[in-house]
N, C-alpha and C. Protein backbone atom coordinates (compact mmCIF):
# COMPACT_ATOMS: atom_id res chain seq x y z
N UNK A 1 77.94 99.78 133.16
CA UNK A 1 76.67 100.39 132.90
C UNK A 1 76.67 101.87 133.30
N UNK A 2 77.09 102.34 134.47
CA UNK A 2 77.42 103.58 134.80
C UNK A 2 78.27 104.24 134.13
N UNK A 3 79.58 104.09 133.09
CA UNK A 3 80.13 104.70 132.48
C UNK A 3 79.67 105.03 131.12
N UNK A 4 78.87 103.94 130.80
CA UNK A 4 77.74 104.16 129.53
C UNK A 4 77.15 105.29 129.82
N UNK A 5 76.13 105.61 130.61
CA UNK A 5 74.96 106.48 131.27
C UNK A 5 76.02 107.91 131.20
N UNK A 6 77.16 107.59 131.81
CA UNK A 6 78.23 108.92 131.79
C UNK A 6 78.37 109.90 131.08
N UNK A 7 78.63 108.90 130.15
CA UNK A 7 79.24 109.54 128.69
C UNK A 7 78.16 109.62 127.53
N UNK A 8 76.90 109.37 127.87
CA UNK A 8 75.31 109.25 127.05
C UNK A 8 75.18 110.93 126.87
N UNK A 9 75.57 111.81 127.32
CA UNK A 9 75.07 113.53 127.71
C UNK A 9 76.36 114.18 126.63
N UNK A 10 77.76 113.72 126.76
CA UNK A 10 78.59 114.51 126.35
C UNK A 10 79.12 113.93 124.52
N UNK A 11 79.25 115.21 123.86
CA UNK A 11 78.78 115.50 122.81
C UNK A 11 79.85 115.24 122.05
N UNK A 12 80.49 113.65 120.48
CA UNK A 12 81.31 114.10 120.16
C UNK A 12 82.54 114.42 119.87
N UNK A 13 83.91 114.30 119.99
CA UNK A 13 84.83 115.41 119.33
C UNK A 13 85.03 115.10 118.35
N UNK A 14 84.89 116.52 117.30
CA UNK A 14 84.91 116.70 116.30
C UNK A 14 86.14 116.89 115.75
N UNK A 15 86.66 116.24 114.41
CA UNK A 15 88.38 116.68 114.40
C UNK A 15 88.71 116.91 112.95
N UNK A 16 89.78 117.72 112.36
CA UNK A 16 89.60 117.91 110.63
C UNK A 16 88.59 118.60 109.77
N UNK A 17 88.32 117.94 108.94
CA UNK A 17 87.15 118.88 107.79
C UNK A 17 86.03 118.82 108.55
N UNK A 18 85.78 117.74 109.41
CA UNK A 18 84.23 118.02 110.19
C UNK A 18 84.31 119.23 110.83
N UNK A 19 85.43 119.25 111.44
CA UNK A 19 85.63 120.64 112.53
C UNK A 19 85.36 121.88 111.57
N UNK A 20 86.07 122.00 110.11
CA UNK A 20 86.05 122.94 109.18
C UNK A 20 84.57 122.51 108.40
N UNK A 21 84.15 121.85 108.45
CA UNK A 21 82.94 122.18 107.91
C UNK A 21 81.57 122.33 108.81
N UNK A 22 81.60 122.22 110.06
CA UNK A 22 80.65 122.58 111.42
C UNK A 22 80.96 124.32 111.56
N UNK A 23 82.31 124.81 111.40
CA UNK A 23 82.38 126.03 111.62
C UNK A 23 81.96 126.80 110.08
N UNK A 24 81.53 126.64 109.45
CA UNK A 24 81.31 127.02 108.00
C UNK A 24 79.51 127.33 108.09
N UNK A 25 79.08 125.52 108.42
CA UNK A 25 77.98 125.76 108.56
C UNK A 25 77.08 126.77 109.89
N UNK A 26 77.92 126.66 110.68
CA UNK A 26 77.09 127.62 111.85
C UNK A 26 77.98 128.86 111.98
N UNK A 27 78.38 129.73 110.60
CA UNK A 27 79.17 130.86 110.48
C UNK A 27 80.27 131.45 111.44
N UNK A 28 80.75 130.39 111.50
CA UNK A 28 82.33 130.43 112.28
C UNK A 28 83.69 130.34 111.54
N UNK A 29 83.43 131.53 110.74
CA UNK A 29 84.57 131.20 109.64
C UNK A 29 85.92 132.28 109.43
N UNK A 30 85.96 133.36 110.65
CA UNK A 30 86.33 134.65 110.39
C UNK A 30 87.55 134.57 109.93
N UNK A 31 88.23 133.73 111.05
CA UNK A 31 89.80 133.60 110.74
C UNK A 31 90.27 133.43 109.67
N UNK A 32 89.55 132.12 108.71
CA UNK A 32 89.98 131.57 107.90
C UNK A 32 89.87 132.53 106.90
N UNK A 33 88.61 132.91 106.79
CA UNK A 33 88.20 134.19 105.44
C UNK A 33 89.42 135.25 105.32
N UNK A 34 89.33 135.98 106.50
CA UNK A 34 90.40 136.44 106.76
C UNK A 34 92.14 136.48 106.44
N UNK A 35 92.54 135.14 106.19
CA UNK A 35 93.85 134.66 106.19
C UNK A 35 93.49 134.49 104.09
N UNK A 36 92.43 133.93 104.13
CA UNK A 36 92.27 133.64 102.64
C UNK A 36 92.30 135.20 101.78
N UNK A 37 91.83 135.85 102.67
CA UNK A 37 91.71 137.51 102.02
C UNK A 37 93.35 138.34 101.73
N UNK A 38 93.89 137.62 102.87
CA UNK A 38 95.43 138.25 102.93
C UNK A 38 95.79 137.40 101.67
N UNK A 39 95.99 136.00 101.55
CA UNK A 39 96.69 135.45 100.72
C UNK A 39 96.07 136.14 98.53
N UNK A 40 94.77 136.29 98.69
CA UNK A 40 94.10 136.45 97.33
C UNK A 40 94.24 138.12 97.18
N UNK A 41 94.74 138.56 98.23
CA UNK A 41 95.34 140.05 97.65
C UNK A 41 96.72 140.27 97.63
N UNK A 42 97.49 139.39 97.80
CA UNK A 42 98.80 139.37 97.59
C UNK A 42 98.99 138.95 96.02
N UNK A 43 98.32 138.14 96.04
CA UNK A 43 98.35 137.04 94.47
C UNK A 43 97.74 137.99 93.55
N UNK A 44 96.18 138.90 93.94
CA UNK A 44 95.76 139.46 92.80
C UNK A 44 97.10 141.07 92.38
N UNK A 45 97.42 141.55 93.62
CA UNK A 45 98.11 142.35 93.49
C UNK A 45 99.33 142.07 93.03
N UNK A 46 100.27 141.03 92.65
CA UNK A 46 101.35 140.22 92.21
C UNK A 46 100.83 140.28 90.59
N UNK A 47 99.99 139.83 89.90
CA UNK A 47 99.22 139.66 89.04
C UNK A 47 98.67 141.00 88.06
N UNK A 48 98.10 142.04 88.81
CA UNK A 48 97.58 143.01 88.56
C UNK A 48 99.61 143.95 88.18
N UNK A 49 100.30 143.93 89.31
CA UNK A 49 101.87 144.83 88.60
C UNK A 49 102.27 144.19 87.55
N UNK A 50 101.98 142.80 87.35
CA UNK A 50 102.79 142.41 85.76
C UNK A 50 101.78 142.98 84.73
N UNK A 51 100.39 143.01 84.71
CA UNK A 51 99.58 143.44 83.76
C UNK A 51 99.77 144.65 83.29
N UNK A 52 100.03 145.59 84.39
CA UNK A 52 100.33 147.41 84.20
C UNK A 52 100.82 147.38 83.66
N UNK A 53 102.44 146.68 84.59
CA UNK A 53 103.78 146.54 84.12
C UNK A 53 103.93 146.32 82.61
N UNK A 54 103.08 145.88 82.13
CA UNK A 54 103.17 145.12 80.20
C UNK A 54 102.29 146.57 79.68
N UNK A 55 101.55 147.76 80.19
CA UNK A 55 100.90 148.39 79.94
C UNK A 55 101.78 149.67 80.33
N UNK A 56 103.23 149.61 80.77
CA UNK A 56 103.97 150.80 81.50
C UNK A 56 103.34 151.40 82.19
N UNK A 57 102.51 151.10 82.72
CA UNK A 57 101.94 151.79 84.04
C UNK A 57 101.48 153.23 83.37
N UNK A 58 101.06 153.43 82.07
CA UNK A 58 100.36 154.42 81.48
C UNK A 58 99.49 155.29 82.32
N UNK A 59 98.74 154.77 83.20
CA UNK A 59 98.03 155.97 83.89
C UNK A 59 98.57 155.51 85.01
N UNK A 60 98.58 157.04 85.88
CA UNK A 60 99.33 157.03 87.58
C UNK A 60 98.29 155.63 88.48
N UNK A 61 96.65 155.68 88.11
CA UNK A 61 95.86 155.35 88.67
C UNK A 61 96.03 153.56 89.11
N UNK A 62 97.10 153.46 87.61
CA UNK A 62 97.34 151.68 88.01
C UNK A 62 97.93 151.17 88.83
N UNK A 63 98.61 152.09 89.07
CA UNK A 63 99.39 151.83 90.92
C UNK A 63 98.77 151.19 91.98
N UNK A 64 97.51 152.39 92.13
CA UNK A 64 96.59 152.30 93.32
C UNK A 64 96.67 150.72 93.62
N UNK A 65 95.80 149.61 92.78
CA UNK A 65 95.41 148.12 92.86
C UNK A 65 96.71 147.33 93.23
N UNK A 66 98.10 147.82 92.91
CA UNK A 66 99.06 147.59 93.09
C UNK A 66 99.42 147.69 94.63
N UNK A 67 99.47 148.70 95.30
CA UNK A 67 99.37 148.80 96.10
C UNK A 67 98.31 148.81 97.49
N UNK A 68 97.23 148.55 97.08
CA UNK A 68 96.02 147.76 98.19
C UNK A 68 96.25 146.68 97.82
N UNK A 69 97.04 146.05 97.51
CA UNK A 69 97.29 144.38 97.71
C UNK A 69 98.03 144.06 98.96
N UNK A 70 99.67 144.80 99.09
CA UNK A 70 100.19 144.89 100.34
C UNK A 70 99.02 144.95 101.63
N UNK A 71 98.25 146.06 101.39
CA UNK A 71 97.30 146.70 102.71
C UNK A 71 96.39 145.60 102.64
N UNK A 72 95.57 145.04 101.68
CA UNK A 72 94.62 143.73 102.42
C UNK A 72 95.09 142.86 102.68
N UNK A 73 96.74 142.19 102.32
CA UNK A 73 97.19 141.34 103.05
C UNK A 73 97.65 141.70 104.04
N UNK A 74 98.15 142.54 104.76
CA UNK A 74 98.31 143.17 106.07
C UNK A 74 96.94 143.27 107.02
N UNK A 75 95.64 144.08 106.40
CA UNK A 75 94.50 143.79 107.39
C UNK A 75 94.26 141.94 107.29
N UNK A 76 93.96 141.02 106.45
CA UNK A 76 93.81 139.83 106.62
C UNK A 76 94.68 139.05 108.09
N UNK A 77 95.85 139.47 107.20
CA UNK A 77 96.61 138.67 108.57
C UNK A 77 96.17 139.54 109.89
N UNK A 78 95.78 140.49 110.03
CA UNK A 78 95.59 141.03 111.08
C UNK A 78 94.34 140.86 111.24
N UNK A 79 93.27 140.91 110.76
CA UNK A 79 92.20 139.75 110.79
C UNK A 79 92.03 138.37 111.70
N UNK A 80 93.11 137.51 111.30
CA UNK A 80 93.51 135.97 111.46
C UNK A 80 93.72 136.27 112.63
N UNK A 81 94.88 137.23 113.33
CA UNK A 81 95.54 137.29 114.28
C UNK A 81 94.55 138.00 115.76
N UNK A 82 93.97 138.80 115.02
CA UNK A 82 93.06 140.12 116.12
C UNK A 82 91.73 139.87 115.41
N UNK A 83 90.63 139.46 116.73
CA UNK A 83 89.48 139.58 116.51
C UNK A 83 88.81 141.63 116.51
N UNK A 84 89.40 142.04 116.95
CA UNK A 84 89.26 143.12 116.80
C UNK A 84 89.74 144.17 115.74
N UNK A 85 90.89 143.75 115.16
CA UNK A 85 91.56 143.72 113.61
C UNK A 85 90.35 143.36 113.30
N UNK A 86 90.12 142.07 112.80
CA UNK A 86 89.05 141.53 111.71
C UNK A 86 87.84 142.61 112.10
N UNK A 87 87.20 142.99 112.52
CA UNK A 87 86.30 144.31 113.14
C UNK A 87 86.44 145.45 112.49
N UNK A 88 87.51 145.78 113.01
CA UNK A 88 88.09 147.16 112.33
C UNK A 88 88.86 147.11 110.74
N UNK A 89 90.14 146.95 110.82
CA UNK A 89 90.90 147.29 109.78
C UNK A 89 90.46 146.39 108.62
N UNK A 90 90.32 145.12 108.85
CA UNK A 90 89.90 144.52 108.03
C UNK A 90 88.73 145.01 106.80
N UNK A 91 87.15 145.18 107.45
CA UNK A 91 86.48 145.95 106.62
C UNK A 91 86.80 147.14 105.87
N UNK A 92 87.65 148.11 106.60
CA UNK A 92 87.96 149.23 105.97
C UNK A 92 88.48 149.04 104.69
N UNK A 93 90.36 148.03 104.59
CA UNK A 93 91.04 147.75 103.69
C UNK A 93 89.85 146.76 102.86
N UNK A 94 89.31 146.15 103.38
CA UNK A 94 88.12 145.35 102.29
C UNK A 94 86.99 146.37 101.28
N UNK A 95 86.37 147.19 101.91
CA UNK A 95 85.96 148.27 101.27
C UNK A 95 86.69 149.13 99.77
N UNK A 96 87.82 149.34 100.97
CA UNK A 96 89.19 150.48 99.70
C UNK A 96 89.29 149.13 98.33
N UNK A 97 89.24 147.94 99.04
CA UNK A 97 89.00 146.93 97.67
C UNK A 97 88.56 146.87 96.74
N UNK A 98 87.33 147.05 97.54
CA UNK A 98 86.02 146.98 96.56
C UNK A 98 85.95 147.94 95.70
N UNK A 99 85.63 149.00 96.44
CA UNK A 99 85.74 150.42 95.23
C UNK A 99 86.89 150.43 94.68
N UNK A 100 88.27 149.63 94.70
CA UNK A 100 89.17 150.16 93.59
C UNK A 100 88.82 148.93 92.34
N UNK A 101 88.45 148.23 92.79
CA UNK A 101 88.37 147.17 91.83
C UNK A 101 86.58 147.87 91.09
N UNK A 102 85.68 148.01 91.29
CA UNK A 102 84.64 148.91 91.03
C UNK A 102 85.39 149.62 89.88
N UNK A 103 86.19 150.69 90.41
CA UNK A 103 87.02 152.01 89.70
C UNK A 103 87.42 151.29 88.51
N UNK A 104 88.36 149.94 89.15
CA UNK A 104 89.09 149.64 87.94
C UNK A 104 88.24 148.89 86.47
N UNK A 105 87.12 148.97 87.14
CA UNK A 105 86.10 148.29 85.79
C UNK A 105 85.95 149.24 85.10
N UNK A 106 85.31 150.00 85.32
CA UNK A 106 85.00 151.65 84.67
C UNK A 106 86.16 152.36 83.67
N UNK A 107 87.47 152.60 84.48
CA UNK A 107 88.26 152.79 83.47
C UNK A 107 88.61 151.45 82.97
N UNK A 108 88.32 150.43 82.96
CA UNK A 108 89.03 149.05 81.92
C UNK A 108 87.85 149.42 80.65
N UNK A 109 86.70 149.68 81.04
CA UNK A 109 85.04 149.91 80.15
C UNK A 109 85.54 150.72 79.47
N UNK A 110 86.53 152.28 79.79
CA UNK A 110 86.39 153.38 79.24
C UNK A 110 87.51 153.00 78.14
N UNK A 111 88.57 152.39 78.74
CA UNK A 111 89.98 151.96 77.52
C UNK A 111 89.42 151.19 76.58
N UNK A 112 88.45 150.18 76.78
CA UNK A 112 88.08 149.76 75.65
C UNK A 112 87.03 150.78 74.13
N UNK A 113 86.33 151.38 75.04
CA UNK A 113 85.64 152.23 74.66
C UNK A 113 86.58 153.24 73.46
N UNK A 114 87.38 153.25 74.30
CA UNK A 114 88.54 154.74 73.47
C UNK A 114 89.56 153.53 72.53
N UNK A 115 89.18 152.54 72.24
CA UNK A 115 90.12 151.62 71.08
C UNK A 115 89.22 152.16 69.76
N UNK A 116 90.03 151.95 68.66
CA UNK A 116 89.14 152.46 67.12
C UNK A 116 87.83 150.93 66.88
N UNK A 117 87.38 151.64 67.20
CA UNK A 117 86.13 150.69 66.84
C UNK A 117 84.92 150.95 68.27
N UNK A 118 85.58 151.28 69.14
CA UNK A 118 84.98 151.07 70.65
C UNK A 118 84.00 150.22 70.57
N UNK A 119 83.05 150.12 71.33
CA UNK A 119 82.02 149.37 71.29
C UNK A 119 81.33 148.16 70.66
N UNK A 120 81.32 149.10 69.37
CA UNK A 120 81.14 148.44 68.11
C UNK A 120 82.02 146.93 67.73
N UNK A 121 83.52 147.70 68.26
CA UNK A 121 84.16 146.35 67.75
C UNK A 121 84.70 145.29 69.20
N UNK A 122 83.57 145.06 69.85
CA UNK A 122 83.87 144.84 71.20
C UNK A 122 84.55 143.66 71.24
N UNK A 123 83.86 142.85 70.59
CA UNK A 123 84.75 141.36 70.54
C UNK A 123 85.96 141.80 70.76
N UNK A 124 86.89 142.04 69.46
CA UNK A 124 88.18 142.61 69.18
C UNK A 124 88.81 143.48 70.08
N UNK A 125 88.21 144.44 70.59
CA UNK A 125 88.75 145.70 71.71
C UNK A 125 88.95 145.04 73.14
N UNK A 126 87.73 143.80 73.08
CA UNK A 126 87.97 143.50 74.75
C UNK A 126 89.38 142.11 74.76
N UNK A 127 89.12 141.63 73.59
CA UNK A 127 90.66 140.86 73.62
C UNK A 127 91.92 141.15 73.42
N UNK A 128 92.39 142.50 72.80
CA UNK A 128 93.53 143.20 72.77
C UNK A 128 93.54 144.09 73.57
N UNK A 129 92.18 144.75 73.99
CA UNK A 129 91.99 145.90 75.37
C UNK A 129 92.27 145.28 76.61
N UNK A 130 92.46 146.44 77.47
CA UNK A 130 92.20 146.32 79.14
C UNK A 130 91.32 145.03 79.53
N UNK A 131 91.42 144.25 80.14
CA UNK A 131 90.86 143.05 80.50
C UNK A 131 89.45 143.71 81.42
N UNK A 132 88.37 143.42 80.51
CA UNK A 132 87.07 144.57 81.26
C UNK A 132 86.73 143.78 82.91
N UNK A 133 87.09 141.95 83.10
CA UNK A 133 85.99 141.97 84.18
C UNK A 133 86.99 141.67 85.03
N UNK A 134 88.69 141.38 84.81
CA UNK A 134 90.25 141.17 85.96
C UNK A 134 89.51 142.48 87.37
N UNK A 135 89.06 143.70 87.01
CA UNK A 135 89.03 144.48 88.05
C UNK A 135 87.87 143.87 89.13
N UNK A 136 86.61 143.35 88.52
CA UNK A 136 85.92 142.66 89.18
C UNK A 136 86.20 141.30 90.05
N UNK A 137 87.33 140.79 89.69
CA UNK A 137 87.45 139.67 90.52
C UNK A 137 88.67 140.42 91.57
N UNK A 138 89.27 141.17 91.37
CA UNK A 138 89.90 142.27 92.89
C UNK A 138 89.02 142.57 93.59
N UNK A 139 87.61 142.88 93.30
CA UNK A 139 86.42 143.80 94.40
C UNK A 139 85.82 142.18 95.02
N UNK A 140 86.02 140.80 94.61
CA UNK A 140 85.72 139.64 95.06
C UNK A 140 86.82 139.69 96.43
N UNK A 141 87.64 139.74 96.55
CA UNK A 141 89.05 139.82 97.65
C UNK A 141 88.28 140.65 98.22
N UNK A 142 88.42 141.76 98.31
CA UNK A 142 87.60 142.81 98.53
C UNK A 142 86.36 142.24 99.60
N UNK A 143 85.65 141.98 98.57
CA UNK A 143 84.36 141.20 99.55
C UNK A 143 84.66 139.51 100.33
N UNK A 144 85.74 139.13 100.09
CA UNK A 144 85.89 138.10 101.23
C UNK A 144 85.90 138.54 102.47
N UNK A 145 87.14 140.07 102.44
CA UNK A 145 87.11 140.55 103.62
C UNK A 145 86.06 141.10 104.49
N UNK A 146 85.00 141.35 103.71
CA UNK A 146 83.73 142.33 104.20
C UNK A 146 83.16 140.82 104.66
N UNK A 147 82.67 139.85 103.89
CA UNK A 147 82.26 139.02 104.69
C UNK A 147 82.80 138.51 106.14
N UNK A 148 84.28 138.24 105.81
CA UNK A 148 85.45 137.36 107.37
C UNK A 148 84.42 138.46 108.17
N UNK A 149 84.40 139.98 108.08
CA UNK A 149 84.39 140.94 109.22
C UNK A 149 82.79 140.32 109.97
N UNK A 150 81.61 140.21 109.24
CA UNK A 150 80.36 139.94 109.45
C UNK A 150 80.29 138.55 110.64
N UNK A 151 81.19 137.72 109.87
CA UNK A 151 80.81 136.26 110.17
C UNK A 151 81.53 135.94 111.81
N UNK A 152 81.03 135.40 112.54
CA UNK A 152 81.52 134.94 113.62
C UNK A 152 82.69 134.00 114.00
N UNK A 153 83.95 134.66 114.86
CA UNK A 153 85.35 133.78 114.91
C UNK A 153 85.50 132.30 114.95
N UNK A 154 85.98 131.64 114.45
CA UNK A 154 85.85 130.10 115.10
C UNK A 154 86.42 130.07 116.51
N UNK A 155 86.20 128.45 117.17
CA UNK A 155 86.70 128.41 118.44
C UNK A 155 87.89 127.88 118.36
């Protein structure tokens, strides 16, 4: 009866997806966002050099996305690793994300624009053109990291 009464106060242990889904719900998710941010800018940036790459890297500017893939998987893992990383470097390289992927909509808008037909023949321009919304799902990576930085570390 006394070991009942004991153990009546203490709360619990939680183990697996409960554990991952208790830290989700009470915004304890930094690490993970974080590590997910490193891995989805490696992949978009892997992804984004074969696309140029089929485009010869025509303007200097296609590089850039090419290379902030290395740098948000470097702040991520440093994210995962350093709560103070995830603070600092993290947002920054998450930011440079965002606005390149931003950038890269604008000129993907403008290449289509400058095909014979522009606008007009949008159907057609956006399926043989620059892929108009690929730059928008880079500024998503982008904003995983801005979120990991907001959200509180797990335990």
């Amino acid at each position: 009866m006394a070991a009942a009464s004991a153990t009546a106060g203490v709360a619990p242990v939680v183990h697996g997806i409960d554990r991952m889904v208790r830290n989700i719900e009470t915004g304890r998710f930094e690490r993970s966002l974080s590590a997910l941010t490193a891995v989805g800018a490696l992949v978009a940036a892997a992804e984004i050099f074969f696309e140029h790459d089929s485009a010869s890297f025509g303007n200097k500017l296609m590089w850039l996305p090419v290379a902030m893939g290395p740098v948000g998987a470097v702040a991520g893992v440093a994210g995962f690793c350093s709560h103070r990383m995830a603070k600092t470097a993290l947002p920054i390289a998450s930011a440079a994300i965002c606005v390149n992927g931003l950038q890269g909509f604008y000129l993907h808008a403008r290449g289509i624009s400058q095909k014979p037909g522009g606008w007009r023949n949008a159907r057609y321009n956006m399926e043989m053109g620059p892929p108009l919304l690929a730059p928008l799902l880079v500024s998503l990576v982008g904003g995983m990291g801005l979120l990991a930085a907001i959200l509180r570390r797990e335990k």
